[in-house]
N, C-alpha and C. Protein backbone atom coordinates (compact mmCIF):
# COMPACT_ATOMS: atom_id res chain seq x y z
N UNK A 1 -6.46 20.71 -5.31
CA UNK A 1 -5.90 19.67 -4.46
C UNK A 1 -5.99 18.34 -5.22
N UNK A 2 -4.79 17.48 -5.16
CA UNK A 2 -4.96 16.23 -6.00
C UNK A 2 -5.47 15.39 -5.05
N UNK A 3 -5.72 13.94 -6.04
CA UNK A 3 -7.00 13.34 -4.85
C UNK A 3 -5.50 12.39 -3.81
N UNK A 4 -4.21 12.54 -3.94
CA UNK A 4 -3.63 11.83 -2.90
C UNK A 4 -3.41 12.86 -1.71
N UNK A 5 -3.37 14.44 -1.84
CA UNK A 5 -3.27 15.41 -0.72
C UNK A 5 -4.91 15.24 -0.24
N UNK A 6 -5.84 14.93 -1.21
CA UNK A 6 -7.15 14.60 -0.46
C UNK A 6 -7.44 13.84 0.22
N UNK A 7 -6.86 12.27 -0.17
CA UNK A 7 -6.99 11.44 0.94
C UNK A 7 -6.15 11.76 2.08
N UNK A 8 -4.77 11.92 1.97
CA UNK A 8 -4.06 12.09 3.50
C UNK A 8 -4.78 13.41 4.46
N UNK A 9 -5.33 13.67 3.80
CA UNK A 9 -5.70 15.40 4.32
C UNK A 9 -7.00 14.61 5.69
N UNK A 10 -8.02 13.55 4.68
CA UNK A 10 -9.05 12.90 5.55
C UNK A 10 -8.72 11.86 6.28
N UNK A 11 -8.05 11.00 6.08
CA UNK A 11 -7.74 9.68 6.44
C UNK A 11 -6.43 9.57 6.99
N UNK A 12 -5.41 10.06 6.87
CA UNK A 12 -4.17 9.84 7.36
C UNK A 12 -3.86 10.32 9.16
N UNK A 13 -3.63 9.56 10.02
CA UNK A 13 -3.37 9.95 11.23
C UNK A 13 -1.60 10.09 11.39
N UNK A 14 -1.06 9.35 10.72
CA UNK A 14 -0.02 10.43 11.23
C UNK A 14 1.15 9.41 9.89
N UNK A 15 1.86 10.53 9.21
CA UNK A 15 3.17 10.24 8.22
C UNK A 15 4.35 9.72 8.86
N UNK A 16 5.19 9.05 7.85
CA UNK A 16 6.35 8.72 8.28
C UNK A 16 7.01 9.87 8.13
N UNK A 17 8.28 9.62 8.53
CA UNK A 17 9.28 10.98 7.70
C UNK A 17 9.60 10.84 6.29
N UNK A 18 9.54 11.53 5.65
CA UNK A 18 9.84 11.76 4.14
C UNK A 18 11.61 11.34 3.81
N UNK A 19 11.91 10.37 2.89
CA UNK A 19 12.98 9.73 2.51
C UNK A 19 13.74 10.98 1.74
N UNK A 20 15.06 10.57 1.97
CA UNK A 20 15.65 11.26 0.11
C UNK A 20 15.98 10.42 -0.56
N UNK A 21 15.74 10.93 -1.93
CA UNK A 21 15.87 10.24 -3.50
C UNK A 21 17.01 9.00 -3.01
N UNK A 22 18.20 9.76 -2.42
CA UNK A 22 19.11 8.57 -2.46
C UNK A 22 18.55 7.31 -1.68
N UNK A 23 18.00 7.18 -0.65
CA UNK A 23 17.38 6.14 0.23
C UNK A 23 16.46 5.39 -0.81
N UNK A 24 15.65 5.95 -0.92
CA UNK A 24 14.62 5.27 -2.10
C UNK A 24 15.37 4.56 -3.45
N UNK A 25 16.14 5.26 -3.79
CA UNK A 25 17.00 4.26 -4.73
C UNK A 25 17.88 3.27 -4.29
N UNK A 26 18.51 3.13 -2.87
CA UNK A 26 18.90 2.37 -1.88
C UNK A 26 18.03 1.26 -1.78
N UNK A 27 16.95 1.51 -1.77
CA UNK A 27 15.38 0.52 -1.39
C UNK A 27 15.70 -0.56 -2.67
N UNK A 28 15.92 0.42 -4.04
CA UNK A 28 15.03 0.04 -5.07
C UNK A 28 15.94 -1.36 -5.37
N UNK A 29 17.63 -0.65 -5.12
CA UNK A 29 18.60 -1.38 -5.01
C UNK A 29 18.75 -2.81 -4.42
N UNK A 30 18.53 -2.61 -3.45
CA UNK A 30 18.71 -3.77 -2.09
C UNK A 30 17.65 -4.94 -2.45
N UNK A 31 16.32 -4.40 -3.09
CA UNK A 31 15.56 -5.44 -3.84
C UNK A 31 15.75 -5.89 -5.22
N UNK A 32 16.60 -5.45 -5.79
CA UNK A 32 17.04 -5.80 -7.21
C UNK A 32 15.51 -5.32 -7.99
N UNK A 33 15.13 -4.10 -7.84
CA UNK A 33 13.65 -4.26 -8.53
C UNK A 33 13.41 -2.23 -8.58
N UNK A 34 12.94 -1.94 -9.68
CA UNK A 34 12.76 -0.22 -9.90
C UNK A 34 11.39 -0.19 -9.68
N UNK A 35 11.23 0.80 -8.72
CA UNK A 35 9.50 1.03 -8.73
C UNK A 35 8.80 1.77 -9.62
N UNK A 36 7.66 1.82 -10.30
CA UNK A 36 7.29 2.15 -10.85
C UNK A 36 7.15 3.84 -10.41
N UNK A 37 7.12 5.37 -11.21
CA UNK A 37 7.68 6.32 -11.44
C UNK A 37 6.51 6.82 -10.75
N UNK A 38 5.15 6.42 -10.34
CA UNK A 38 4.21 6.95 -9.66
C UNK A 38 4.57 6.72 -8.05
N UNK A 39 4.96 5.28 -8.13
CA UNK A 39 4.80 5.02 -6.72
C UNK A 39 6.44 5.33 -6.09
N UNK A 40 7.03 6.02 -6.80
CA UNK A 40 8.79 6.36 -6.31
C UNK A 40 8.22 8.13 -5.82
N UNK A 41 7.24 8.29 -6.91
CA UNK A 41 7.20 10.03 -6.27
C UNK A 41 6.16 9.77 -5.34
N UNK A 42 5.40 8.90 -4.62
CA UNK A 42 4.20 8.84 -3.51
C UNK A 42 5.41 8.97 -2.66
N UNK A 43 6.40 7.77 -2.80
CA UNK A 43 6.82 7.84 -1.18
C UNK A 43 7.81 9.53 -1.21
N UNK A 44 8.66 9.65 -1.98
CA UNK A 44 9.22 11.05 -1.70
C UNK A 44 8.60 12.05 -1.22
N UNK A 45 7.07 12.33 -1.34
CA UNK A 45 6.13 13.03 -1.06
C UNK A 45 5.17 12.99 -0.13
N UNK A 46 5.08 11.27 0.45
CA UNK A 46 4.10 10.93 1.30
C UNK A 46 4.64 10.17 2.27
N UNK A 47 5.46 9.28 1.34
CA UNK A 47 5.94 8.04 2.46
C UNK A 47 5.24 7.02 3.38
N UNK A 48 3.80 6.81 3.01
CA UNK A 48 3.32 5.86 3.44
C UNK A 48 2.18 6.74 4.95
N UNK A 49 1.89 5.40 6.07
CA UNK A 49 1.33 5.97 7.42
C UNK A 49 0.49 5.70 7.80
N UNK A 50 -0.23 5.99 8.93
CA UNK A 50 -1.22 5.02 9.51
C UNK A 50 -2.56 6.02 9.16
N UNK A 51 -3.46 5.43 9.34
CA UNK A 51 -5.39 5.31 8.79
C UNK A 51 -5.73 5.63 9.38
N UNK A 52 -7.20 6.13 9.22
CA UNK A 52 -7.94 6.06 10.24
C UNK A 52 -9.14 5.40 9.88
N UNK A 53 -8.43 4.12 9.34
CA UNK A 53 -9.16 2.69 8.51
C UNK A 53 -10.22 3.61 8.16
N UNK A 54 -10.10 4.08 6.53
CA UNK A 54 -11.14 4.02 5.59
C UNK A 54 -11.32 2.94 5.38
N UNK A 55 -12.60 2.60 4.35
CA UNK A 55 -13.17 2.00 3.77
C UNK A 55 -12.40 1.57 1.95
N UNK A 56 -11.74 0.45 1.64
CA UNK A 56 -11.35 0.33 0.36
C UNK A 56 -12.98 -0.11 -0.38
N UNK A 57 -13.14 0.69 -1.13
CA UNK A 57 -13.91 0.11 -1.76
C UNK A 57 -13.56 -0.94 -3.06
N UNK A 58 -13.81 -2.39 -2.91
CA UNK A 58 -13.25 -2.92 -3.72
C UNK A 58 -13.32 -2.88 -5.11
N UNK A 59 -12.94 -3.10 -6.11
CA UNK A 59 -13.46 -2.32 -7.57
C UNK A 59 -14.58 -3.67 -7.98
N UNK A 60 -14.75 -5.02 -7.73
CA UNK A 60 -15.41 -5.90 -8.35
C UNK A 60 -16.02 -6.73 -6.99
N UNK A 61 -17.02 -7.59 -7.15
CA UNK A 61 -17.57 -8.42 -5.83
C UNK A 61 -16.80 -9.56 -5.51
N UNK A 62 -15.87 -9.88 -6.00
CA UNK A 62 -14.95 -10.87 -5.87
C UNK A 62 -13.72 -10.84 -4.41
N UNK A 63 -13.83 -9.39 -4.59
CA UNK A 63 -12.60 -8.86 -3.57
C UNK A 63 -13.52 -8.17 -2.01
N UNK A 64 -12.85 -8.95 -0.85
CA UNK A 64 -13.70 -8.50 0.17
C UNK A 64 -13.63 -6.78 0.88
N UNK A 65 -14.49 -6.55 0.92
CA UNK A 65 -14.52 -5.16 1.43
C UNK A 65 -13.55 -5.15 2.84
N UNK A 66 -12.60 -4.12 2.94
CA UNK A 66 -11.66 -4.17 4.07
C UNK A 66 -11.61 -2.54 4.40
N UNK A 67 -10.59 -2.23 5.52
CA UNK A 67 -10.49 -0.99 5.44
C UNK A 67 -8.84 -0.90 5.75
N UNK A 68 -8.37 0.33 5.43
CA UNK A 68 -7.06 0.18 5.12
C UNK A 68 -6.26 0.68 6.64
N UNK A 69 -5.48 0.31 7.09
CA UNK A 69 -4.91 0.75 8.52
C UNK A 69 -3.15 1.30 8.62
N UNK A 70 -2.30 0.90 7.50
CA UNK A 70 -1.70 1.64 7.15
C UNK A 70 -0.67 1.59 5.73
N UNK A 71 0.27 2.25 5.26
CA UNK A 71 0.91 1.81 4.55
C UNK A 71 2.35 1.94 4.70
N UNK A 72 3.03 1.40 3.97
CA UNK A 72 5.03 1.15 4.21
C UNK A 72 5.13 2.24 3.99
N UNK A 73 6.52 2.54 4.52
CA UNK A 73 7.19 4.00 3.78
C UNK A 73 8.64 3.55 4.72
N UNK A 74 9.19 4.43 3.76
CA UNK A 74 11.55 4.04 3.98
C UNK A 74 11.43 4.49 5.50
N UNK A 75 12.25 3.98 6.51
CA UNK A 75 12.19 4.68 7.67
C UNK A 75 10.99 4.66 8.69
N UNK A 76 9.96 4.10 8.79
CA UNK A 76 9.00 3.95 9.57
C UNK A 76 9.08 3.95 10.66
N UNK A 77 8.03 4.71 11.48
CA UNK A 77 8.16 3.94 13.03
C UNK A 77 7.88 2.65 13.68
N UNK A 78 7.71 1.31 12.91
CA UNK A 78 7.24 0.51 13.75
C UNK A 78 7.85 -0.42 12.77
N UNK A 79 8.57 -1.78 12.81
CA UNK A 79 9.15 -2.69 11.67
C UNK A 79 8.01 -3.64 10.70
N UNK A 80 7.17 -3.94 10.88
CA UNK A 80 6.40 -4.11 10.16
C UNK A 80 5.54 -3.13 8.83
N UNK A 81 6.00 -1.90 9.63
CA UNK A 81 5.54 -0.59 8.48
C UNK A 81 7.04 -0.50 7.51
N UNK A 82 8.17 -1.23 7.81
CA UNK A 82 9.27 -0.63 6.95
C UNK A 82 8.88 -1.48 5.77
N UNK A 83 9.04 -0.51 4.57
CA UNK A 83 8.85 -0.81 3.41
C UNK A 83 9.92 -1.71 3.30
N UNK A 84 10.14 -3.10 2.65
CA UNK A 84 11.45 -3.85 1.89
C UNK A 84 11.98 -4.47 3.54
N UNK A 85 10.92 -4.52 4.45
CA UNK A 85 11.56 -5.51 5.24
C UNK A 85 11.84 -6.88 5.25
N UNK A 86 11.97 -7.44 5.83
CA UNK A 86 12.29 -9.14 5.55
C UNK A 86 10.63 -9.73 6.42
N UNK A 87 10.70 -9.33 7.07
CA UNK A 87 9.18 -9.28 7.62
C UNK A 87 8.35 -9.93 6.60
N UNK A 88 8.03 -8.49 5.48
CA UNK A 88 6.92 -8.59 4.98
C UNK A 88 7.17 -9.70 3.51
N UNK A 89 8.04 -9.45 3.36
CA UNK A 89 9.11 -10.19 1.62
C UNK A 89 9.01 -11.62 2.13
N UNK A 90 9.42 -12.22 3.35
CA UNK A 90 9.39 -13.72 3.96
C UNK A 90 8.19 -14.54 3.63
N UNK A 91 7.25 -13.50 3.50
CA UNK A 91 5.96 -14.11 3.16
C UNK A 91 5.77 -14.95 1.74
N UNK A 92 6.83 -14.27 0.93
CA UNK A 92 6.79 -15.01 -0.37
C UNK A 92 7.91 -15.67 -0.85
N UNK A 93 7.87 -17.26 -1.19
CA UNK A 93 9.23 -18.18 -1.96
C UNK A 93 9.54 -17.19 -3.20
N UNK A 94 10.98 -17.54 -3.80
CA UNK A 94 11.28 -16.95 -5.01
C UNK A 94 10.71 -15.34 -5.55
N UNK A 95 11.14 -14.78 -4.41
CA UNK A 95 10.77 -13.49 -4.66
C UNK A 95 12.36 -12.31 -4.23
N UNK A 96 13.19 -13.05 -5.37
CA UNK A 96 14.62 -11.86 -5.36
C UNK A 96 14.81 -12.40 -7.15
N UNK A 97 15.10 -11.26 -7.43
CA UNK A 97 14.92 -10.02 -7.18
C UNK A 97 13.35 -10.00 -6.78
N UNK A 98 12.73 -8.90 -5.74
CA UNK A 98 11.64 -8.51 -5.30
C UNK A 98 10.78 -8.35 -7.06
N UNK A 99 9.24 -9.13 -6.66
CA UNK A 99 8.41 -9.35 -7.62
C UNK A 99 7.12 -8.55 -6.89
N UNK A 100 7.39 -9.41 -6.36
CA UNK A 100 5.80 -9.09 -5.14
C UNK A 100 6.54 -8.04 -3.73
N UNK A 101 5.81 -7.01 -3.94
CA UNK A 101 6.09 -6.29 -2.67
C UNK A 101 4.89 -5.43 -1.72
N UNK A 102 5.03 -6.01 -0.49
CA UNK A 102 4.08 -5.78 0.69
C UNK A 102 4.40 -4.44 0.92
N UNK A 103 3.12 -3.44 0.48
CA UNK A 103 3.19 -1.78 0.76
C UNK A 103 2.18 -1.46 1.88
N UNK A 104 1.23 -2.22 2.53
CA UNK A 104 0.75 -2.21 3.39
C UNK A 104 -0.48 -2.93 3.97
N UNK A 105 -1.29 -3.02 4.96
CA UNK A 105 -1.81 -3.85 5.57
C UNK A 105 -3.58 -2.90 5.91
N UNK A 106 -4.21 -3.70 6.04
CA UNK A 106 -5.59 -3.86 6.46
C UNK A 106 -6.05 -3.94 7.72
N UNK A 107 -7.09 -3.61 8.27
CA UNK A 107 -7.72 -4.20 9.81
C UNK A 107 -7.96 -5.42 10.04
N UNK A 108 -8.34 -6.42 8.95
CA UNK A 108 -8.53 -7.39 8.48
C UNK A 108 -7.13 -8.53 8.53
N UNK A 109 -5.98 -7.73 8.62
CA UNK A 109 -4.97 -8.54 8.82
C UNK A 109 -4.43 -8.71 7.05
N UNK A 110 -5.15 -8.18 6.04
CA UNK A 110 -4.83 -8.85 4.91
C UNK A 110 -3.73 -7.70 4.25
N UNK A 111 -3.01 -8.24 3.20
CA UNK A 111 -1.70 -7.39 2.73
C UNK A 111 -2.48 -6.77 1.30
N UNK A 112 -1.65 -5.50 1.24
CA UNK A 112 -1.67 -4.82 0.37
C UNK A 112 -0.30 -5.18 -0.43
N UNK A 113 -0.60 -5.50 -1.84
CA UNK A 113 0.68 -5.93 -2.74
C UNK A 113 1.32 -5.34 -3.90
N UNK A 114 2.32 -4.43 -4.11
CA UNK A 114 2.67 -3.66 -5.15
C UNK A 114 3.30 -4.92 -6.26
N UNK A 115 3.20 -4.97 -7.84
CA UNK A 115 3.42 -5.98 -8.06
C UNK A 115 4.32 -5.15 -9.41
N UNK A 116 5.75 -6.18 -8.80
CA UNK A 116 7.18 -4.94 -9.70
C UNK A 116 7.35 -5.76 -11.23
N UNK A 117 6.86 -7.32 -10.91
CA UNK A 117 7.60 -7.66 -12.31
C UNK A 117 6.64 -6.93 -13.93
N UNK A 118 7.28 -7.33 -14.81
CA UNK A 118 7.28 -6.50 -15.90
C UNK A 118 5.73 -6.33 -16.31
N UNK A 119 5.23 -7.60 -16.85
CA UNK A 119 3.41 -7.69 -17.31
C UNK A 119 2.76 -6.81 -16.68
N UNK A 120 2.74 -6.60 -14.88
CA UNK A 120 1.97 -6.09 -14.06
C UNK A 120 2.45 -5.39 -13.55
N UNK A 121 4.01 -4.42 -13.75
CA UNK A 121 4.43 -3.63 -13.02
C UNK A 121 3.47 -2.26 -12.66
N UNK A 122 3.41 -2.26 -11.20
CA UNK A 122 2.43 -1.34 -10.91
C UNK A 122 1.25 -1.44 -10.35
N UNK A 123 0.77 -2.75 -10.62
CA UNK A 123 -0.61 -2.88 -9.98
C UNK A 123 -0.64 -3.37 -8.47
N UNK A 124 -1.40 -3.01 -8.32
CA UNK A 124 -1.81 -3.42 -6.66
C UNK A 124 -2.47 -4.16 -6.21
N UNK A 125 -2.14 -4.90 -5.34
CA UNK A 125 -3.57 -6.52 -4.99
C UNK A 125 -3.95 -6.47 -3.59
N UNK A 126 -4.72 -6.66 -3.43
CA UNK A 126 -4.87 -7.62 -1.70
C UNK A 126 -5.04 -8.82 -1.60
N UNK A 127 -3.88 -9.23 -0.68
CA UNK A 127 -3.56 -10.41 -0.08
C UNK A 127 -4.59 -11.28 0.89
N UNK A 128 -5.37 -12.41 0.90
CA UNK A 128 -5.83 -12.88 2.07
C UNK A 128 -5.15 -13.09 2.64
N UNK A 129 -5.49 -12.64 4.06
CA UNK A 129 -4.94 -13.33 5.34
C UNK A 129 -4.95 -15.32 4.82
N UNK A 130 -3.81 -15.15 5.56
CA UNK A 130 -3.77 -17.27 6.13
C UNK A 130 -4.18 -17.54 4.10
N UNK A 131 -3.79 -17.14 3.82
CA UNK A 131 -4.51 -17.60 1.69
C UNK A 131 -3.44 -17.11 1.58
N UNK A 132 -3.60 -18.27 -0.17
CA UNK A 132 -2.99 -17.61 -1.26
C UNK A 132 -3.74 -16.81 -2.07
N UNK A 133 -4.87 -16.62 -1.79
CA UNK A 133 -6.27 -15.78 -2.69
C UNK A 133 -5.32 -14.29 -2.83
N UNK A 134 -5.36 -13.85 -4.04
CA UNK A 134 -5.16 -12.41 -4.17
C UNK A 134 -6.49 -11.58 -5.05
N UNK A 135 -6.95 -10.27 -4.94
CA UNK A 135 -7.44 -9.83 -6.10
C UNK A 135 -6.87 -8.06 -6.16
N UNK A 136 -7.27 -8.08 -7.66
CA UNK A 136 -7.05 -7.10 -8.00
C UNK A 136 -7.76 -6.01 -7.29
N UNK A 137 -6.64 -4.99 -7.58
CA UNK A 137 -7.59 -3.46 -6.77
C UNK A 137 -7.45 -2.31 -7.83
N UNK A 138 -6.35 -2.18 -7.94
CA UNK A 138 -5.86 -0.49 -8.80
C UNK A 138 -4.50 -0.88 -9.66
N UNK A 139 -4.31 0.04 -10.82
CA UNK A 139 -3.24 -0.55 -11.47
C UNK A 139 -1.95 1.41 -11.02
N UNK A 140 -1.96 1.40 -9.93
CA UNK A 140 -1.26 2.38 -9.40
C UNK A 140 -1.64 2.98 -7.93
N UNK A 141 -0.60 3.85 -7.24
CA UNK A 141 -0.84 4.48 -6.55
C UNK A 141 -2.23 5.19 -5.97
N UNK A 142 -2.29 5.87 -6.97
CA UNK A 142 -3.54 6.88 -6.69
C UNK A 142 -4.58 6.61 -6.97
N UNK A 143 -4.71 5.47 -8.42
CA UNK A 143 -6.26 4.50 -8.17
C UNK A 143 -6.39 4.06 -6.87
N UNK A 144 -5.16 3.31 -6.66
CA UNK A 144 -5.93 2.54 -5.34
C UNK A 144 -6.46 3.85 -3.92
N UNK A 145 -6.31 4.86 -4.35
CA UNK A 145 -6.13 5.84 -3.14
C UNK A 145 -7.50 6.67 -3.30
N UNK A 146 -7.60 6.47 -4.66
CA UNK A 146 -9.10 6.34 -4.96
C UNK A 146 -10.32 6.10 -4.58
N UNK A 147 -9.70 4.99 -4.31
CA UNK A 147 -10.70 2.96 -3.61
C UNK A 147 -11.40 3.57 -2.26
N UNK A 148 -10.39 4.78 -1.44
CA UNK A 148 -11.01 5.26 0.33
C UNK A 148 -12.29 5.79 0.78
N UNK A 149 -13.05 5.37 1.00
CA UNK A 149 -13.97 6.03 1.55
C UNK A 149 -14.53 5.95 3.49
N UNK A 150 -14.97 6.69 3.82
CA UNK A 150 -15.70 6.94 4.89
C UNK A 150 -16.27 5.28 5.34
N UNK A 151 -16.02 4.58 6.12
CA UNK A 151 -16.68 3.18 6.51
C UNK A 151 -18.29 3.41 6.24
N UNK A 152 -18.95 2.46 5.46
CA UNK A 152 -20.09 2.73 5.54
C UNK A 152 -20.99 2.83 6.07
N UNK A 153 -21.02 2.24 7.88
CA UNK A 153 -21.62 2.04 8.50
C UNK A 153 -21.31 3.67 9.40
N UNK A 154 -20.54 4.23 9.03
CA UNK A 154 -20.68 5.85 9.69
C UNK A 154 -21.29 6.52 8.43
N UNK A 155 -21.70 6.01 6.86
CA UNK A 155 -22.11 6.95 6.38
C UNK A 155 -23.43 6.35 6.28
N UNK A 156 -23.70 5.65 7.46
CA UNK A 156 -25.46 5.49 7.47
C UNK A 156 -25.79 6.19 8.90
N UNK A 157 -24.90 5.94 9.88
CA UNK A 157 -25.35 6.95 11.05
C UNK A 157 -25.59 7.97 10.73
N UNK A 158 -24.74 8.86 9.15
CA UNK A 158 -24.85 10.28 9.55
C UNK A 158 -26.08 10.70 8.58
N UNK A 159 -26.32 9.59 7.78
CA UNK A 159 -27.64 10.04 7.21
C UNK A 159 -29.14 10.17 7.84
């Protein structure tokens, strides 16, 4: 089992519907921006979905511990989950072609950020709420999917 069928397997409460290739290149289109070749086969395969707020563990002490509540995917049930909405893109000036793109959100209120232009294509940030503060998390998909764990305060009850 790879560790992204591992996390959805623990943490995922419920998927979007799965896109086809053509939609996703529709996406990639409409933002003037190609996603990087990891995170084009997550959504064909996963498509994003709601948590059952793990725990991100942040990679450095700089970045606040959050837990994750869901992520975008093409087609969503709720408009704030649609990947490439105007929603989430409004949040940032001078961002067409799409640079910075909002893949999903926190309990915390704070954004999860896929980052398309060239230097950093691929990496992933979290956004403060009400800030411009960003930090680094994972330089892909499945690092950051990595980051999930069990909230810690249930892995002290169960000890």
């Amino acid at each position: 089992m790879n560790v992204i069928d591992a996390v959805y397997d623990r943490f995922c409460e419920s998927r979007f519907k799965l896109p086809s290739p053509l939609e996703v290149a529709e996406l990639e289109r409409s933002l003037g921006a190609d996603f990087p070749k990891d995170y084009r086969e997550f959504l064909l395969e996963y498509n994003g979905g709601t948590f059952a707020e793990p725990e991100i563990v942040p990679p450095d002490d700089e970045c606040p511990v959050d837990c994750l509540t869901f992520l975008c995917g093409v087609g969503a049930t709720f408009d704030v989950a649609e990947l490439g909405s105007t929603m989430g893109l409004n949040v940032f000036e001078d961002n067409v072609p799409c640079q910075v793109l909002p893949i999903g959100y926190t309990l915390m209120g704070n954004m999860l950020l896929l980052i398309l232009r060239d230097e950093d294509h691929g990496c992933i940030l979290l956004k403060a709420a009400w800030s411009s503060e960003c930090f680094f998390l994972a330089n892909g998909i499945e690092e950051f999917l990595t980051l999930l764990r069990e909230p810690q305060e249930e892995q002290e009850a169960a000890e």
